[in-house]
Protein backbone atom coordinates (compact mmCIF):
# COMPACT_ATOMS: atom_id res chain seq x y z
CA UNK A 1 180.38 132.68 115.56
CA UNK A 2 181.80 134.53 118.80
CA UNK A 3 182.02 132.61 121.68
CA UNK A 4 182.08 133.89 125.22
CA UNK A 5 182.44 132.00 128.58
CA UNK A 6 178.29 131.90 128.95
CA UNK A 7 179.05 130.49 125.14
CA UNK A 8 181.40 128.07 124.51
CA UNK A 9 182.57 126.28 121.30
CA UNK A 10 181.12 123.64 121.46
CA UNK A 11 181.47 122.69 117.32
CA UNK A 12 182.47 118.61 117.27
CA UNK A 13 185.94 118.22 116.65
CA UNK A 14 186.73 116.35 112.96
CA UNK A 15 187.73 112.71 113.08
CA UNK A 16 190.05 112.13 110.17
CA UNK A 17 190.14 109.00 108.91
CA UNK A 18 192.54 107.23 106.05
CA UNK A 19 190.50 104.92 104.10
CA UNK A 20 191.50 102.13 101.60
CA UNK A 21 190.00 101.09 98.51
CA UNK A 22 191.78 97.04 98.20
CA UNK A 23 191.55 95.22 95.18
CA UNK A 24 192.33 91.24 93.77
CA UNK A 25 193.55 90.00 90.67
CA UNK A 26 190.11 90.05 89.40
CA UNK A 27 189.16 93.35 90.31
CA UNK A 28 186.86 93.05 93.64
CA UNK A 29 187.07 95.11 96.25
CA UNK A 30 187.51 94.27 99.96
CA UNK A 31 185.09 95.36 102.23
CA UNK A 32 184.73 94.86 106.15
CA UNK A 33 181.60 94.71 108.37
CA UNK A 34 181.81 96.83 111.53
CA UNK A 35 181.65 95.31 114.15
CA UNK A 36 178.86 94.88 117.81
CA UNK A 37 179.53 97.81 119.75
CA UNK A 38 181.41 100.09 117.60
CA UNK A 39 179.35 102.96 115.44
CA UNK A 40 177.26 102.25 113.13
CA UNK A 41 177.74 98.36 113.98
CA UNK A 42 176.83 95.74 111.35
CA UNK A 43 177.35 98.32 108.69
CA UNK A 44 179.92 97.43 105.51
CA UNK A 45 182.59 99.83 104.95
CA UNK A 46 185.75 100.55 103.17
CA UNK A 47 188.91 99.54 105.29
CA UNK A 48 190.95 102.26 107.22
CA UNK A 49 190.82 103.82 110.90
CA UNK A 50 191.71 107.36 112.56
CA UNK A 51 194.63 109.44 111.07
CA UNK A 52 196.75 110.20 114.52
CA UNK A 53 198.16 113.95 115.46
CA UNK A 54 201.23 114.70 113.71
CA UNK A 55 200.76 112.06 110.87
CA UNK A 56 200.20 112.22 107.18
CA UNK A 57 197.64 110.15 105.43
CA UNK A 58 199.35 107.69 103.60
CA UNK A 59 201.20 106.39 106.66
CA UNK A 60 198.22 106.51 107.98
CA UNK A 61 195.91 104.27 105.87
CA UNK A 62 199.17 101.99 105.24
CA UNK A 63 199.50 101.79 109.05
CA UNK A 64 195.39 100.64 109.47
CA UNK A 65 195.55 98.54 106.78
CA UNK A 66 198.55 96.54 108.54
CA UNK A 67 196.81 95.76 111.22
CA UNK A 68 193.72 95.28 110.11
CA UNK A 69 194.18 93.26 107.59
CA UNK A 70 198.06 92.41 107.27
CA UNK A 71 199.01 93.64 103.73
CA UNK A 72 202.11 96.02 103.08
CA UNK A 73 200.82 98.84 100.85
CA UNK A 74 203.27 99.82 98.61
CA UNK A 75 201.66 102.13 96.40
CA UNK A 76 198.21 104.63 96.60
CA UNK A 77 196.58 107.15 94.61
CA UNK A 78 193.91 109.81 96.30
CA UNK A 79 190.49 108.86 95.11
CA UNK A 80 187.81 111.06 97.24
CA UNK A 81 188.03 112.95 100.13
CA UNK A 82 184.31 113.72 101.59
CA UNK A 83 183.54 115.61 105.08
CA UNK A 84 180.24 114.66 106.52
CA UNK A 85 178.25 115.41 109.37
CA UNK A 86 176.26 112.62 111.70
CA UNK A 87 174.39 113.88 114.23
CA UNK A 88 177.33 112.66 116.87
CA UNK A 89 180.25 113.60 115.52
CA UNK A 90 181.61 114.72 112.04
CA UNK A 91 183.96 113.03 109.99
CA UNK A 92 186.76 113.74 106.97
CA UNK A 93 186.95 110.36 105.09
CA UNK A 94 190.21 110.93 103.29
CA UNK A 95 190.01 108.22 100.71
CA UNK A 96 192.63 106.59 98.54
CA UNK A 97 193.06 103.89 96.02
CA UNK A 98 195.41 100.70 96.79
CA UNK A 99 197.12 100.52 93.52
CA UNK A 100 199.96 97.93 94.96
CA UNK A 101 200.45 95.95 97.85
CA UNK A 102 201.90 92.84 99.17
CA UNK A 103 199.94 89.99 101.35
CA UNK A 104 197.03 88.36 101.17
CA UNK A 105 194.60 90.22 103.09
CA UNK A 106 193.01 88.68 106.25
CA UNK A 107 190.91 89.48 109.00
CA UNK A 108 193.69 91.31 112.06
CA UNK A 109 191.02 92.22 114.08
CA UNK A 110 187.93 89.99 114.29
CA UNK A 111 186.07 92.03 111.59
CA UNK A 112 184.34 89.75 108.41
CA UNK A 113 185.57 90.95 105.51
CA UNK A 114 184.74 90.04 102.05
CA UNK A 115 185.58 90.54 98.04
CA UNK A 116 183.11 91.78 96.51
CA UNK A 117 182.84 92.78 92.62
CA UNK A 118 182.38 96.85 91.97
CA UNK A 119 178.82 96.43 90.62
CA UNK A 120 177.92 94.42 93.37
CA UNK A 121 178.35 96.98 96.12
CA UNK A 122 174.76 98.27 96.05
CA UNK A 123 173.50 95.22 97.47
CA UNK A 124 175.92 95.68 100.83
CA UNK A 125 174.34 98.65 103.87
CA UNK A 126 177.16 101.44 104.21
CA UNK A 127 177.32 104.24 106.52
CA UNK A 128 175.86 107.53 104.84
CA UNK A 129 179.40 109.23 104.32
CA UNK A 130 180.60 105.67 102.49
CA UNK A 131 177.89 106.73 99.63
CA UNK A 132 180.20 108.48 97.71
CA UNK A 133 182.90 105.93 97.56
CA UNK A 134 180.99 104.04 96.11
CA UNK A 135 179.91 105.63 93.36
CA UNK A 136 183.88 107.05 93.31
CA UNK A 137 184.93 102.85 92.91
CA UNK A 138 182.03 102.32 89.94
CA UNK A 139 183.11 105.19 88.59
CA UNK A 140 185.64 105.47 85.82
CA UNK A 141 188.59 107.92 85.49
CA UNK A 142 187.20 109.52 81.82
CA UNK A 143 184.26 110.48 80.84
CA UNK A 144 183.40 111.19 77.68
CA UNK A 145 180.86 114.10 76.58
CA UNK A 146 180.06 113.96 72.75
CA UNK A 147 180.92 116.56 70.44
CA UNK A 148 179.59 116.87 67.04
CA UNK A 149 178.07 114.37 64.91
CA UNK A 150 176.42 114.37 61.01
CA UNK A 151 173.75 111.21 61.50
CA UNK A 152 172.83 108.94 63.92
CA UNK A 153 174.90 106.36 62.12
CA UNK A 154 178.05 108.33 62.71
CA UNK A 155 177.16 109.00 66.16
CA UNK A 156 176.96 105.39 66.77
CA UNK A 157 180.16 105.00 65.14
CA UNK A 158 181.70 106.99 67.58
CA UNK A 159 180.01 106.04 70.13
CA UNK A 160 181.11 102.38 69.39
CA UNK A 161 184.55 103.18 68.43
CA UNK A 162 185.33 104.58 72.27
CA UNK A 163 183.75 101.71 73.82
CA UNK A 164 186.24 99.36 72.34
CA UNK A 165 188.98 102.22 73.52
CA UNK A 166 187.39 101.04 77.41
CA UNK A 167 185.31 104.51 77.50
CA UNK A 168 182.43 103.10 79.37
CA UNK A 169 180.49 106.33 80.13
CA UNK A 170 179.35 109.38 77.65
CA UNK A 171 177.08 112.07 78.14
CA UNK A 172 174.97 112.72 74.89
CA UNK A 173 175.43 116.82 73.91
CA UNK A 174 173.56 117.50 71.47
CA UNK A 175 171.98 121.03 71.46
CA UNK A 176 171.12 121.47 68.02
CA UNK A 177 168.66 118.79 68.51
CA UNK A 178 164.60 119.65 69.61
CA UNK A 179 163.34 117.95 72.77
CA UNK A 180 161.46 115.51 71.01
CA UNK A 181 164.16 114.50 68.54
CA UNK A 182 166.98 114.33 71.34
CA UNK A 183 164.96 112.12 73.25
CA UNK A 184 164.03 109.69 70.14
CA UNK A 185 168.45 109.67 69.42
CA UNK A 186 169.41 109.09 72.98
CA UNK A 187 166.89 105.77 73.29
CA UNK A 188 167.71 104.67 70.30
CA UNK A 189 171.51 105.11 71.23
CA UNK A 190 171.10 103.36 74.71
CA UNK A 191 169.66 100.43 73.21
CA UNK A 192 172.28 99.72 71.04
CA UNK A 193 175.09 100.89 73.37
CA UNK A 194 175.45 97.78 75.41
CA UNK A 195 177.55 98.49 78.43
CA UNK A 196 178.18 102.10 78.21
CA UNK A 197 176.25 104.26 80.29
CA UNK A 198 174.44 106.74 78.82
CA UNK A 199 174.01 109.80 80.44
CA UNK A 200 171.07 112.23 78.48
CA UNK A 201 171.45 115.94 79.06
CA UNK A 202 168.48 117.72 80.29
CA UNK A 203 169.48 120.99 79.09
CA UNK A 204 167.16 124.37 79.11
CA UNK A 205 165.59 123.54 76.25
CA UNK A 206 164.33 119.85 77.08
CA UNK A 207 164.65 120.17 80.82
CA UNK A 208 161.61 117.56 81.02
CA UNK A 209 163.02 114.09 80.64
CA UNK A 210 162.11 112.79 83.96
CA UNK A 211 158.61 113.23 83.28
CA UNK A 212 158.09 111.30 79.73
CA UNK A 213 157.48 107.92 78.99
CA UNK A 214 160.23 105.55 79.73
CA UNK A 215 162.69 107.87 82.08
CA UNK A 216 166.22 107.38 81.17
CA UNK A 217 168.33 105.86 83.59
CA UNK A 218 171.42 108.12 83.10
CA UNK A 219 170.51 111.87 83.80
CA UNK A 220 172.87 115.04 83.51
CA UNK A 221 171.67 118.44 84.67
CA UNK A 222 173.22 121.65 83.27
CA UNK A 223 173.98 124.45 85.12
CA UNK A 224 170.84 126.47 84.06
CA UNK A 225 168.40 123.65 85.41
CA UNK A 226 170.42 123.31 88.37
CA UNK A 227 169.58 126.88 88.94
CA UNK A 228 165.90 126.32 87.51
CA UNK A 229 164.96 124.30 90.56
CA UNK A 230 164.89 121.04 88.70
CA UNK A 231 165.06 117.51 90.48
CA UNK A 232 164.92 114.94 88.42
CA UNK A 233 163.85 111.28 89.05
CA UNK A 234 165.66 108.94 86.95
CA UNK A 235 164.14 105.54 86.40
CA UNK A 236 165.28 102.88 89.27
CA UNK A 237 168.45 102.59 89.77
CA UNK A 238 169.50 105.59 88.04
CA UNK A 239 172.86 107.91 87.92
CA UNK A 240 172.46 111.93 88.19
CA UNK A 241 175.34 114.02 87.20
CA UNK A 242 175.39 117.90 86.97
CA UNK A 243 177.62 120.82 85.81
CA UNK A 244 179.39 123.14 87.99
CA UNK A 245 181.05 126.12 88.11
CA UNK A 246 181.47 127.34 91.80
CA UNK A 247 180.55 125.88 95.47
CA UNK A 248 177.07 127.60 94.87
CA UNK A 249 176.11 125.25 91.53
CA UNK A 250 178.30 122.50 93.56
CA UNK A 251 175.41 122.64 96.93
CA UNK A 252 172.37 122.54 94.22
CA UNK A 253 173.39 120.05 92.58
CA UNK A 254 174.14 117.92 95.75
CA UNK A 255 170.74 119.32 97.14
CA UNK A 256 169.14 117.89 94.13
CA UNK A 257 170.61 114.38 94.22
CA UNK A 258 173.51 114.38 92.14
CA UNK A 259 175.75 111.61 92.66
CA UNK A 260 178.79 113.05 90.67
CA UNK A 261 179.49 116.77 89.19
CA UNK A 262 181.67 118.06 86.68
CA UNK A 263 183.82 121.36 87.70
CA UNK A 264 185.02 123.41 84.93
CA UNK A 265 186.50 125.37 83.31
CA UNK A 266 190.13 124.18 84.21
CA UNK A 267 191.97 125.13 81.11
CA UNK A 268 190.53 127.37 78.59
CA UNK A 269 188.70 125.70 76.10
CA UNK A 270 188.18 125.32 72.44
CA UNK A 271 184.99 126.44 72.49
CA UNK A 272 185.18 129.16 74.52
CA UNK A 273 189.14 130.35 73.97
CA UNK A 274 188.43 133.94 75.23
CA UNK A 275 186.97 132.46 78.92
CA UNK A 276 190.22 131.96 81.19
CA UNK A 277 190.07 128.54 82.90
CA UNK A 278 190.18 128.44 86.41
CA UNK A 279 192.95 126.38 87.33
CA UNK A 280 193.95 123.55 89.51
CA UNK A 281 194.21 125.16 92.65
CA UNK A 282 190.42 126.45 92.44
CA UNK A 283 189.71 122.48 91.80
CA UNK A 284 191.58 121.88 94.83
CA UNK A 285 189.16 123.77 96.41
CA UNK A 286 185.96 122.57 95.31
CA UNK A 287 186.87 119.23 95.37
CA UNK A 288 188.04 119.91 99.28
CA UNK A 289 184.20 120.62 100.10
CA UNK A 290 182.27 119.02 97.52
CA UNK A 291 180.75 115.74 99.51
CA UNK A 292 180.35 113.61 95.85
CA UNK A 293 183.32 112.63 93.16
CA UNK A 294 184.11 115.33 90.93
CA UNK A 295 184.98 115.26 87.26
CA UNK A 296 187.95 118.22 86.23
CA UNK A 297 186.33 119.61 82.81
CA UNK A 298 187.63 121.89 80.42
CA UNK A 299 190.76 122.10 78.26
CA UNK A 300 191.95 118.76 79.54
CA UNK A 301 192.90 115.36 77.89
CA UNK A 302 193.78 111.90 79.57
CA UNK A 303 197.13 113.60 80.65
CA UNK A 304 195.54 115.63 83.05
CA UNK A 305 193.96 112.25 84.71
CA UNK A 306 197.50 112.33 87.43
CA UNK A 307 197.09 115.81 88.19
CA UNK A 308 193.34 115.71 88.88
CA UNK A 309 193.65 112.79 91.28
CA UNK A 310 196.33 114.73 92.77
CA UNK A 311 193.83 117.96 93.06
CA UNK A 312 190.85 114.95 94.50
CA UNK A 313 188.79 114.72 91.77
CA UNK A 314 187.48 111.48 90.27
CA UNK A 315 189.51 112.22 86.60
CA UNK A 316 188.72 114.36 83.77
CA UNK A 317 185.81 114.74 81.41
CA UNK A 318 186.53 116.04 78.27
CA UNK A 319 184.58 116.87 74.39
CA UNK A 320 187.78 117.57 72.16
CA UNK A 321 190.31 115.74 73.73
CA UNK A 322 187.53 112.08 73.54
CA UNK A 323 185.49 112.64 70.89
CA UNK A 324 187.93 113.78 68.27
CA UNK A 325 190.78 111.04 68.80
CA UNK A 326 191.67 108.51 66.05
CA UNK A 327 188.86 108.72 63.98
């Protein structure tokens, strides 16, 4: 927009603030409760504070997290960055993952703070823009999506065989299947998949699964019902994840409730080897704007899980490189 002196810019200027995901020995993460008279007061939230002029983010968030809570971080790992608006002021929550520090963390400024286990987090009220963390800390770093299979048997072989490999979420593909007969495989599969979560893809041709009997919990959209208009409502508690190609498929599917999205193609693919994938620096870019974690798809394997962090996605998703391994 042109501005003039009868029209100034007036756009809010972005706070930028390091924050710190902080875990124990037995895998809880700290959390803090703001505190009277600061935004958003009595509110949980991740630990961190403002990113000052001239300095970089990881001196930043090592910086906060010294005096707020007296630990030394040693080492970190980007996790999420997410810009969001409140009505006041807007925000760039540049998030990262405290893989080593020294201390024993304690209270610096007056703040409670508390350990609290991953899957516990839901219970705890966090500012909006903390939503996506998290889902980004429940989240794993690979995600499985299934690839062929000959009988339910060997699909639940496979299925089973990850799980003990620590794969703890996989998205049921199967589009040679009819509606009725995917539906009928993916219960029986999630009732005899105990702690994996199951995610069932609503693809064109069974786009409906949010409106039978018994909604599944764990709901992926393609890009075609993204485009369709479809918003599903996944029983409670439920996950929604979608595929994306660009920033367009990236704003439906965060219009439609997703709380994650895969972005591919990255790396050409074995399934498609004639489409050219789209590189890291174009999942820079998505991942810069997208305001939920983001899985890198396409052509990659567990290898790739370094330079997707790096890029700010959540890790990689991948059919080949998952489904086919040590079988």
């Amino acid at each position: 927009m042109n501005t003039s002196p009868s029209m100034p810019n007036i756009a809010p200027k972005v706070i930028h603030v390091a924050v710190g995901v902080v875990r124990n020995a037995e895998g809880e993460v700290l959390i803090a409760k703001r505190q009277t008279g600061q935004h958003l007061a009595g509110f949980w939230e991740f630990p961190g504070g403002k990113v000052e002029q001239g300095e970089c983010v990881t001196t930043a968030l090592a910086r906060e997290l010294r005096e707020e809570l007296g630990i030394e971080v040693s080492e970190a790992q980007p996790l999420i960055t997410i810009p969001y608006d409140y009505p006041e002021k807007r925000v760039l929550l540049d998030v990262h993952e405290v893989t080593q520090y020294s201390g024993l963390p304690v209270s610096g400024e007056g703040q409670s703070i508390r350990w609290v286990a991953q899957s516990d987090l839901g219970d705890y009220t966090f500012p909006p823009a903390n939503a996506p963390i998290v889902t980004a800390v429940q989240l794993p770093a690979v995600f499985c999506i299934s690839g062929e299979f000959e009988s339910f048997a060997a699909l639940r072989n496979r299925c089973s065989s990850l799980q003990s490999q620590r794969i703890t979420h996989i998205q049921l593909r199967a589009p040679h299947l009819e509606p009725a007969e995917y539906l009928n495989v993916y219960r029986r599969l999630a009732g005899e998949l105990e702690g994996v979560s199951l995610f069932a893809n609503t693809d064109w041709r069974h786009p409906d699964v949010s409106h039978v009997e018994q909604t599944p919990r764990y709901i992926h959209m393609s890009g075609r019902v993204l485009r369709a208009g479809y918003k599903p409502k996944p029983a409670a508690g439920g996950i929604i994840s979608a595929a994306c190609h660009d920033v367009d498929e990236l704003k439906l599917a965060e219009n439609a409730g997703a709380h994650f999205v895969f972005f591919s193609p990255v790396k050409p693919t074995l399934s498609h080897p004639q489409t050219p994938g789209v590189g890291w620096e174009a999942l820079r870019d998505f991942c810069a704007v997208a305001t939920v974690p983001v899985y890198a798809l396409g052509g990659l394997s567990e290898l790739d899980i370094s330079q997707a962090r790096q890029c700010g996605a959540q890790g990689i998703a991948a059919i080949s490189a998952l489904w086919g391994r040590n079988q």
